[in-house]
C-alpha atoms as a PDB file:
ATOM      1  CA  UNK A   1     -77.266  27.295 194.313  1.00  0.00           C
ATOM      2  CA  UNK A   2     -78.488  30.649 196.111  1.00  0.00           C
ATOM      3  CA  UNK A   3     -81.596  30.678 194.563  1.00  0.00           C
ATOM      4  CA  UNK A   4     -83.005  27.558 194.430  1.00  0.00           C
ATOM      5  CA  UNK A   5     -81.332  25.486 197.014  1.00  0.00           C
ATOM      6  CA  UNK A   6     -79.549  23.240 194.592  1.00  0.00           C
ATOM      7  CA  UNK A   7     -76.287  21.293 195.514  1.00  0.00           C
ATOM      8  CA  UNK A   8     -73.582  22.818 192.941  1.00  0.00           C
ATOM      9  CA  UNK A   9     -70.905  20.656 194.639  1.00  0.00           C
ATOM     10  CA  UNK A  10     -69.280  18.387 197.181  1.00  0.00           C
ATOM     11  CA  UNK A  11     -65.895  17.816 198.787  1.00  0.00           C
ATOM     12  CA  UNK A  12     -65.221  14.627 200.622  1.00  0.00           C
ATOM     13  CA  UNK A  13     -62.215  15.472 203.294  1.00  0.00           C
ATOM     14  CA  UNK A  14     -62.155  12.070 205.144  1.00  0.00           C
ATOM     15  CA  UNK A  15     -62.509  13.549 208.520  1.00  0.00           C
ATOM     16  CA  UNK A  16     -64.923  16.134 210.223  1.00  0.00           C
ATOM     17  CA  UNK A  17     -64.646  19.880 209.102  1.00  0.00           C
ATOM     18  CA  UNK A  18     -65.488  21.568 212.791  1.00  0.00           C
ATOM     19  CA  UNK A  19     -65.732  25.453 211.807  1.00  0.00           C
ATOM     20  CA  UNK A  20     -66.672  27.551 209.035  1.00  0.00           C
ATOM     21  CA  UNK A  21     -64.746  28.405 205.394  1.00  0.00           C
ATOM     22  CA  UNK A  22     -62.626  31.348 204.366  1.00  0.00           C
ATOM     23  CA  UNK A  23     -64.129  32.421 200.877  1.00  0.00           C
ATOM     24  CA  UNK A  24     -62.145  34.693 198.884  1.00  0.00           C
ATOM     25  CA  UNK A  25     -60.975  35.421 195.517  1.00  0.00           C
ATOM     26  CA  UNK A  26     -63.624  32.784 194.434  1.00  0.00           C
ATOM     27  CA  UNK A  27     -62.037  30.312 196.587  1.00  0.00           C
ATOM     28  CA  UNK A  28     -62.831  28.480 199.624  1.00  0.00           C
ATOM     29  CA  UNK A  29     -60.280  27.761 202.229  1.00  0.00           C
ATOM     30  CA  UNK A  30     -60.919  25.478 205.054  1.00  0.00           C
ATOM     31  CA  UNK A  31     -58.645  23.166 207.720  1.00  0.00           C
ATOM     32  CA  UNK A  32     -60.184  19.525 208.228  1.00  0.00           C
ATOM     33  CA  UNK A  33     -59.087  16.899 211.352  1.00  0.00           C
ATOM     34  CA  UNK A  34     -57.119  15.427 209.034  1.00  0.00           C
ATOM     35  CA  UNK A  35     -54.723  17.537 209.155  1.00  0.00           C
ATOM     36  CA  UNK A  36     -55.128  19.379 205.362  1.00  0.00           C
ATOM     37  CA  UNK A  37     -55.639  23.067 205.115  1.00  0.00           C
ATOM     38  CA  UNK A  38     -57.964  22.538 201.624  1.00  0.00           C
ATOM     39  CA  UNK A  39     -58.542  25.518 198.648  1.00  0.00           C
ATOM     40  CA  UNK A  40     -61.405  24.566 196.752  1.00  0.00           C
ATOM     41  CA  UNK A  41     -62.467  26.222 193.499  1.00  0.00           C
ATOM     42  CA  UNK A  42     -66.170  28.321 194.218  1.00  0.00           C
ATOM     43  CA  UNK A  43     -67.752  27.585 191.467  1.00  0.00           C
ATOM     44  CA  UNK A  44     -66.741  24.085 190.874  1.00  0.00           C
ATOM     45  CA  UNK A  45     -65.804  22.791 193.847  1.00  0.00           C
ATOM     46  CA  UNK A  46     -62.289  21.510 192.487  1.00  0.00           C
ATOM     47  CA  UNK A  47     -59.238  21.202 194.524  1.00  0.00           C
ATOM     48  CA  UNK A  48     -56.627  23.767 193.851  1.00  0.00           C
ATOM     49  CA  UNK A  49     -54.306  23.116 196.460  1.00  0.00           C
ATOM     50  CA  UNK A  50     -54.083  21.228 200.150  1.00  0.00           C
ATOM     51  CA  UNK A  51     -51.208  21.983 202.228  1.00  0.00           C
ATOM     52  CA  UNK A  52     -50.580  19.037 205.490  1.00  0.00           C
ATOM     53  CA  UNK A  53     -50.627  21.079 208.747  1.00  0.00           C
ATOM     54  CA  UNK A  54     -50.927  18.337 211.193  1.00  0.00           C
ATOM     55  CA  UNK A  55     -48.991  14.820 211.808  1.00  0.00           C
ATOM     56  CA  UNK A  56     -50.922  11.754 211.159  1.00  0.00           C
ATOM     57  CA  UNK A  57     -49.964  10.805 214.678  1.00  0.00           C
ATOM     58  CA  UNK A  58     -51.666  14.057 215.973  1.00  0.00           C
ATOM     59  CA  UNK A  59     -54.749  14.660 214.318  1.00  0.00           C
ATOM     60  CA  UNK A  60     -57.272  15.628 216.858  1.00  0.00           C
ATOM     61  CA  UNK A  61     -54.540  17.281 218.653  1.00  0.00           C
ATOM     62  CA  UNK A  62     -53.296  19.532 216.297  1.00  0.00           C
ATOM     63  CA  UNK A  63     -55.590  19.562 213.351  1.00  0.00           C
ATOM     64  CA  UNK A  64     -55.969  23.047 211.756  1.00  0.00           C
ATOM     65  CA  UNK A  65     -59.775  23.379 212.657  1.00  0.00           C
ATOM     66  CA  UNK A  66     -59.856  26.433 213.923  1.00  0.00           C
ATOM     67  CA  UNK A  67     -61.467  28.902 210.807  1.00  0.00           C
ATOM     68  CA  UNK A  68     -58.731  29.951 208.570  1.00  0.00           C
ATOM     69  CA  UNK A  69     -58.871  33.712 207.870  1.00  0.00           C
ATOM     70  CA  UNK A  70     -58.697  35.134 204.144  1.00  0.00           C
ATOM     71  CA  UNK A  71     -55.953  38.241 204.171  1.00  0.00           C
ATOM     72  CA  UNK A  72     -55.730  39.073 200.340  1.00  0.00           C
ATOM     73  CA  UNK A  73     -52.751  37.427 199.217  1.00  0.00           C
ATOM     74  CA  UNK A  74     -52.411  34.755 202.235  1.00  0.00           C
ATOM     75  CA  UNK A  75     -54.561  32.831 203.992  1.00  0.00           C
ATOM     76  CA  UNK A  76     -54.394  32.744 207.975  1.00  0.00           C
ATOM     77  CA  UNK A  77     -54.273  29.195 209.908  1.00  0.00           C
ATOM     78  CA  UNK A  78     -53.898  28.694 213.439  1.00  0.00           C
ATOM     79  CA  UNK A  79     -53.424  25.525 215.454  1.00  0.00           C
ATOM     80  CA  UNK A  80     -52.306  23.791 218.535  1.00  0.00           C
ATOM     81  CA  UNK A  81     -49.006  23.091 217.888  1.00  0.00           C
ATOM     82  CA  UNK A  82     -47.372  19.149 218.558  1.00  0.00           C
ATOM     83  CA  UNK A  83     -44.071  20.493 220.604  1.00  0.00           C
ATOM     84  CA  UNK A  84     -42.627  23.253 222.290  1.00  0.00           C
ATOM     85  CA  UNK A  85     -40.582  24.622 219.362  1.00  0.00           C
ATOM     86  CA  UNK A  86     -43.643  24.406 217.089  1.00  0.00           C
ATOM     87  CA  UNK A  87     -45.153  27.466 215.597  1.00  0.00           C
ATOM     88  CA  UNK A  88     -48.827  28.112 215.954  1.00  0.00           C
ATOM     89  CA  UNK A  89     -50.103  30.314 213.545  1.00  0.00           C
ATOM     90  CA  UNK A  90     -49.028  30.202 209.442  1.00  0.00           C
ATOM     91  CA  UNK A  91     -49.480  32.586 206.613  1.00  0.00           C
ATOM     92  CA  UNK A  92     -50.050  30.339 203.457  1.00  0.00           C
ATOM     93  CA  UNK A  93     -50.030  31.401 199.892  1.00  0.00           C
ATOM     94  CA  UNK A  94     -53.989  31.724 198.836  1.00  0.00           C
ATOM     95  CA  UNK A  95     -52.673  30.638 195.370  1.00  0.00           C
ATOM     96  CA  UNK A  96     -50.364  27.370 195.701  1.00  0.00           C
ATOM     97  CA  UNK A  97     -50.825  26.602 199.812  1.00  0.00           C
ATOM     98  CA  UNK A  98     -47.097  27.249 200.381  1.00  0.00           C
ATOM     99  CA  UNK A  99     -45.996  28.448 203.926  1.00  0.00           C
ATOM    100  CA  UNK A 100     -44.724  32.177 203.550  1.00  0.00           C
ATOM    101  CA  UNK A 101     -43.961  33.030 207.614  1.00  0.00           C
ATOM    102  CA  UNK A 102     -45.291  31.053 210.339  1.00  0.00           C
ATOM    103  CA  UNK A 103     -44.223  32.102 214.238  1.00  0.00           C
ATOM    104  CA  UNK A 104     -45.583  30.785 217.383  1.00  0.00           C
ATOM    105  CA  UNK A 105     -47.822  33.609 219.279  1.00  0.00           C
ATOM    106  CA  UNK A 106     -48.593  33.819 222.536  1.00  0.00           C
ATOM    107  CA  UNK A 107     -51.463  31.475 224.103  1.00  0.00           C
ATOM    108  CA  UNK A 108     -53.352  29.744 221.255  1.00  0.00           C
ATOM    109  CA  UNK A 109     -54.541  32.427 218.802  1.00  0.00           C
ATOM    110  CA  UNK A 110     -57.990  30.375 218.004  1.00  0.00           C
ATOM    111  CA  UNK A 111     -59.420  33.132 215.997  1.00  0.00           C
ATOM    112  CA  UNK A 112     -57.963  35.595 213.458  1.00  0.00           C
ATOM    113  CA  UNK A 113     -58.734  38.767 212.114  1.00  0.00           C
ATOM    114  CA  UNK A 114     -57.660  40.689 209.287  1.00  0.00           C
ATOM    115  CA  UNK A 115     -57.255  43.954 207.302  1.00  0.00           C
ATOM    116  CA  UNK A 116     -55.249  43.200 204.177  1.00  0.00           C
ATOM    117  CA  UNK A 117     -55.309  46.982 202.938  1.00  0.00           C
ATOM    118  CA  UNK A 118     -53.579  47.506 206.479  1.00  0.00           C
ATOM    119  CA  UNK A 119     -51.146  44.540 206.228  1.00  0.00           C
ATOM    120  CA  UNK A 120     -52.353  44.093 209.831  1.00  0.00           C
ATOM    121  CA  UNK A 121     -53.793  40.712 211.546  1.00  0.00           C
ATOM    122  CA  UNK A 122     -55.276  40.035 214.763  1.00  0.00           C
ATOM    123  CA  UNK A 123     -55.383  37.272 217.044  1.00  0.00           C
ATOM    124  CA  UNK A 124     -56.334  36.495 220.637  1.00  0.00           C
ATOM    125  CA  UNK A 125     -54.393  37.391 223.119  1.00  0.00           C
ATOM    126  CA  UNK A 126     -54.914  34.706 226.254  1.00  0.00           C
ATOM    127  CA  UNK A 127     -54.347  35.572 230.153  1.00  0.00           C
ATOM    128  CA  UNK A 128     -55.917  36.464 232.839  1.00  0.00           C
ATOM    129  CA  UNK A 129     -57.188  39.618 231.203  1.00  0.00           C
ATOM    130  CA  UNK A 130     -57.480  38.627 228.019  1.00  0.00           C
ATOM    131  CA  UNK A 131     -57.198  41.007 224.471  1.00  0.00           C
ATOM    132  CA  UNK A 132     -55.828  41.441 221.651  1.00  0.00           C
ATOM    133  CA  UNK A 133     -52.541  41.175 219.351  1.00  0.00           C
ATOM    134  CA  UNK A 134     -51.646  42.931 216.382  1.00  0.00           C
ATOM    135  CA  UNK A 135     -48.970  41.273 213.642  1.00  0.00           C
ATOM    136  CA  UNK A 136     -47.812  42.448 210.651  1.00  0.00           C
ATOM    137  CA  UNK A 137     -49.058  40.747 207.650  1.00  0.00           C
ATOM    138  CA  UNK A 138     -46.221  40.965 205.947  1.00  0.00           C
ATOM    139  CA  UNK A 139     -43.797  38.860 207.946  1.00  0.00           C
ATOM    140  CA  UNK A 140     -45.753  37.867 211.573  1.00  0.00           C
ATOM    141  CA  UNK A 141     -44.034  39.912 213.368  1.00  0.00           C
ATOM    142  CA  UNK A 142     -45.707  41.411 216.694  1.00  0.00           C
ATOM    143  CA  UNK A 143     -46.715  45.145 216.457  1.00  0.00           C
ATOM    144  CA  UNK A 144     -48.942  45.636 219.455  1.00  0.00           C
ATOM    145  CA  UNK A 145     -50.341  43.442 222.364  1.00  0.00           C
ATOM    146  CA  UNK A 146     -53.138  45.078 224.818  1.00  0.00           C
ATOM    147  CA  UNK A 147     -55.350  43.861 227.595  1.00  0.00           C
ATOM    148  CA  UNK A 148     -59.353  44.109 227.066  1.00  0.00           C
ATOM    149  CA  UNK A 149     -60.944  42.088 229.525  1.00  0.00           C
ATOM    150  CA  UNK A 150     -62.650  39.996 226.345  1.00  0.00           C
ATOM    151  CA  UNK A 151     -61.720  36.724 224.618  1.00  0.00           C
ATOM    152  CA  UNK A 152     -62.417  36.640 220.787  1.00  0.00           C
ATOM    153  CA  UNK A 153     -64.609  33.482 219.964  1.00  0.00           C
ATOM    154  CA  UNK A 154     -65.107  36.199 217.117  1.00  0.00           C
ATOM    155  CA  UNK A 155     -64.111  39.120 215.499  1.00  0.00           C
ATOM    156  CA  UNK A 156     -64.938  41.547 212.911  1.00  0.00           C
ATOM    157  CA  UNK A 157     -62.627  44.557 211.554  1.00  0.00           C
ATOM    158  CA  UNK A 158     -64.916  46.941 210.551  1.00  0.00           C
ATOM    159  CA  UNK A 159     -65.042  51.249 210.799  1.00  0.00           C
ATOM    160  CA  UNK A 160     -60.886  51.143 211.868  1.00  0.00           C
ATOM    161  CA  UNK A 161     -61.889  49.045 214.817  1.00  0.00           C
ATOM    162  CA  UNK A 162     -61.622  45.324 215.396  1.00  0.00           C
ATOM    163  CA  UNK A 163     -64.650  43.987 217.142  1.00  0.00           C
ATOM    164  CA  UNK A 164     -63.964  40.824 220.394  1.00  0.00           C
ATOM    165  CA  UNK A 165     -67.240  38.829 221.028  1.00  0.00           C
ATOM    166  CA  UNK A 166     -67.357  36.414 223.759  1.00  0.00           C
ATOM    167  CA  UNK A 167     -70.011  34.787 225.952  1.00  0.00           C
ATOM    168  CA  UNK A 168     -70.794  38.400 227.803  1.00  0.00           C
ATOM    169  CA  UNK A 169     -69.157  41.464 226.533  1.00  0.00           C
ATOM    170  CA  UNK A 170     -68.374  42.843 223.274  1.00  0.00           C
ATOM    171  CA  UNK A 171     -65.718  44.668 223.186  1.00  0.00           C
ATOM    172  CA  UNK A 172     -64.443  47.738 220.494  1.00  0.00           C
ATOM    173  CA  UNK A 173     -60.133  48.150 220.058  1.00  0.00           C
ATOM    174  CA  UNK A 174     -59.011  50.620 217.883  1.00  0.00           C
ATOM    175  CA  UNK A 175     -57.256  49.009 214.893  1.00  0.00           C
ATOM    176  CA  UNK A 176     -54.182  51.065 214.658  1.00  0.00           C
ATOM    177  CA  UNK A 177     -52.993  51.086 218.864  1.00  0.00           C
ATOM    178  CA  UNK A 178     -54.784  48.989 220.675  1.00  0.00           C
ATOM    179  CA  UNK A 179     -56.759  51.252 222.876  1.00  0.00           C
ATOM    180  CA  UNK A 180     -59.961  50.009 223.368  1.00  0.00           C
ATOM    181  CA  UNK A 181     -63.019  52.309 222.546  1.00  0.00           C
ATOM    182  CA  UNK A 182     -65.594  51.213 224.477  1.00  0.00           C
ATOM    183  CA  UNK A 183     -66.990  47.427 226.119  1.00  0.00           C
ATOM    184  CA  UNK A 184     -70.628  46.765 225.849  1.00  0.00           C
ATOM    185  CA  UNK A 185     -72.163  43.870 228.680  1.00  0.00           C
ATOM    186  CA  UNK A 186     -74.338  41.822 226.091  1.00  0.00           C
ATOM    187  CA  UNK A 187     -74.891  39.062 228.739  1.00  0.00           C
ATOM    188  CA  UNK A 188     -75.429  37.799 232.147  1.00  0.00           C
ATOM    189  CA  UNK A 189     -75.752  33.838 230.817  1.00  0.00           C
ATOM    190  CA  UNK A 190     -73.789  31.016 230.899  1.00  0.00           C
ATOM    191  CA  UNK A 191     -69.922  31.207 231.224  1.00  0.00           C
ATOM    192  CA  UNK A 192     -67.842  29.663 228.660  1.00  0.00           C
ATOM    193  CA  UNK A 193     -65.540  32.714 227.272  1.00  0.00           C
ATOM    194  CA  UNK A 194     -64.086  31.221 224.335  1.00  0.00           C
ATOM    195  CA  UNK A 195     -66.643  28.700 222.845  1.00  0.00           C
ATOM    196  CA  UNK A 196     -69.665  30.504 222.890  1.00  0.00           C
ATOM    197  CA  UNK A 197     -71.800  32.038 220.310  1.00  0.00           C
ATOM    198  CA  UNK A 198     -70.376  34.184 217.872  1.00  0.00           C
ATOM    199  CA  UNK A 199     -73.607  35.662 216.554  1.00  0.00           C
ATOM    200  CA  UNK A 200     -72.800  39.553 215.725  1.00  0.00           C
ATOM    201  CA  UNK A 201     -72.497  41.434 212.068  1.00  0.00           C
ATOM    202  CA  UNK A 202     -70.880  44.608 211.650  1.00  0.00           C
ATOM    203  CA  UNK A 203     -70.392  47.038 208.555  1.00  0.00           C
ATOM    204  CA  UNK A 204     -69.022  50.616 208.718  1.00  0.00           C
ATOM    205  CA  UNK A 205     -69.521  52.006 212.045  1.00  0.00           C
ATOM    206  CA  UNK A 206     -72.820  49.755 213.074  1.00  0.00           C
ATOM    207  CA  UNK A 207     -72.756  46.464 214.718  1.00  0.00           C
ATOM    208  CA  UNK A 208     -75.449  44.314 215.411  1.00  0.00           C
ATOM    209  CA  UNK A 209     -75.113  41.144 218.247  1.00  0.00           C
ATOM    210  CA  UNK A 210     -77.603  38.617 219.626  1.00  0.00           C
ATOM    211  CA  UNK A 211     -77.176  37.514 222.927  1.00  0.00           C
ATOM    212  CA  UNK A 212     -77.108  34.640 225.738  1.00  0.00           C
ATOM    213  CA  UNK A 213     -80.668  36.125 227.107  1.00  0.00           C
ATOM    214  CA  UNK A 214     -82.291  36.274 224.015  1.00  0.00           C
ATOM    215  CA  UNK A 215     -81.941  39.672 222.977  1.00  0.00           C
ATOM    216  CA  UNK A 216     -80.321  41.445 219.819  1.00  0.00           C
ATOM    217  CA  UNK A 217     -78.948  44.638 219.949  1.00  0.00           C
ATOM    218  CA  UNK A 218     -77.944  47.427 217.440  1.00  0.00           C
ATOM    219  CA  UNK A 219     -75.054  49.578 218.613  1.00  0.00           C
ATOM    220  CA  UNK A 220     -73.173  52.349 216.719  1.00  0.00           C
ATOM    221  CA  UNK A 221     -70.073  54.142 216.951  1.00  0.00           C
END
């Protein structure tokens, strides 16, 4: 409970949950190392539906436990896939779990991002550079790719921009092309691109990040 601190409800899933919960609609959407992608019920905690996303065989491999992302009618899940052939990233229905378009992206997309008014999603883009991709909602297919310079351990959509955080820069991409508005240096502190802290909050045009040396900063655009 919100106000008083009291446990409402609990959900065994066998093995560790690693990352934060989707919640949307009232539900709660979350991947486990067991291989489940799980929707729970927000008030009471009840399943509604559990799709398997990873082999028995492969669980720490290829468990779904990077965060799932909530996109209106789907939810997002991205993984290391088992083989070559195997598709990393899925687009299940938020109300029965089933797979509606899954497609295998370039790199491992970790992270997603979406704007379900837009029909558009967002995922890392690995390399040398590093960036940002651009899908279509609708069916996964690839709109736009484009260089930044920054990894996304996180990301916010927010003000028609999507917003990269890693260890040392955030960076600002225009939603719609790709073009990248502006990079801010929030760091000088330890390396460590795509695992480090994610700690930043955005709404409208105003985002507000805390940083490897201590420091948070307001920035507006």
């Amino acid at each position: 409970d919100a106000r008083r601190g009291d446990v409402l409800w609990e959900c065994a899933a066998g093995l560790p949950v690693m990352m934060e919960p989707a919640v949307d609609g009232g539900a709660v959407f979350f991947g486990s190392m067991d291989g489940w992608v799980r929707a729970l019920d927000g008030r009471t905690g009840g399943e509604l539906w559990k799709t398997r996303i990873s082999s028995p065989e492969d669980l720490y491999t290829t468990a779904p436990f990077w965060p799932p992302a909530a996109a209106g009618e789907l939810v997002i899940i991205s993984k290391i896939p088992a083989a070559a052939e195997e598709n990393n990233l899925l687009a299940l229905s938020a109300s029965d779990g089933r797979v509606a378009w899954s497609r295998r992206v370039s790199g491992v997309p970790l992270r997603a991002v979406a704007i379900p008014e837009e029909n558009l999603l967002f995922t890392l883009l690995t390399g040398k550079s590093r960036g940002l991709q651009c899908l279509s909602l609708r069916d996964g297919s690839l709109l736009w790719s484009r260089e930044s310079g920054v990894g996304m351990n996180a990301g916010i959509a927010s003000g028609g921009a999507v917003l990269l955080r890693d260890d040392d820069d955030l960076c600002c991409v225009d939603a719609a092309t790709g073009a990248v508005r502006w990079t801010y240096r929030t760091s000088t502190g330890p390396q460590g691109t795509y695992y480090g802290p994610g700690a930043f909050a955005a709404r409208d045009r105003l985002v507000v990040v805390g940083t490897m040396d201590g420091m948070v900063t307001a920035l507006e655009w």
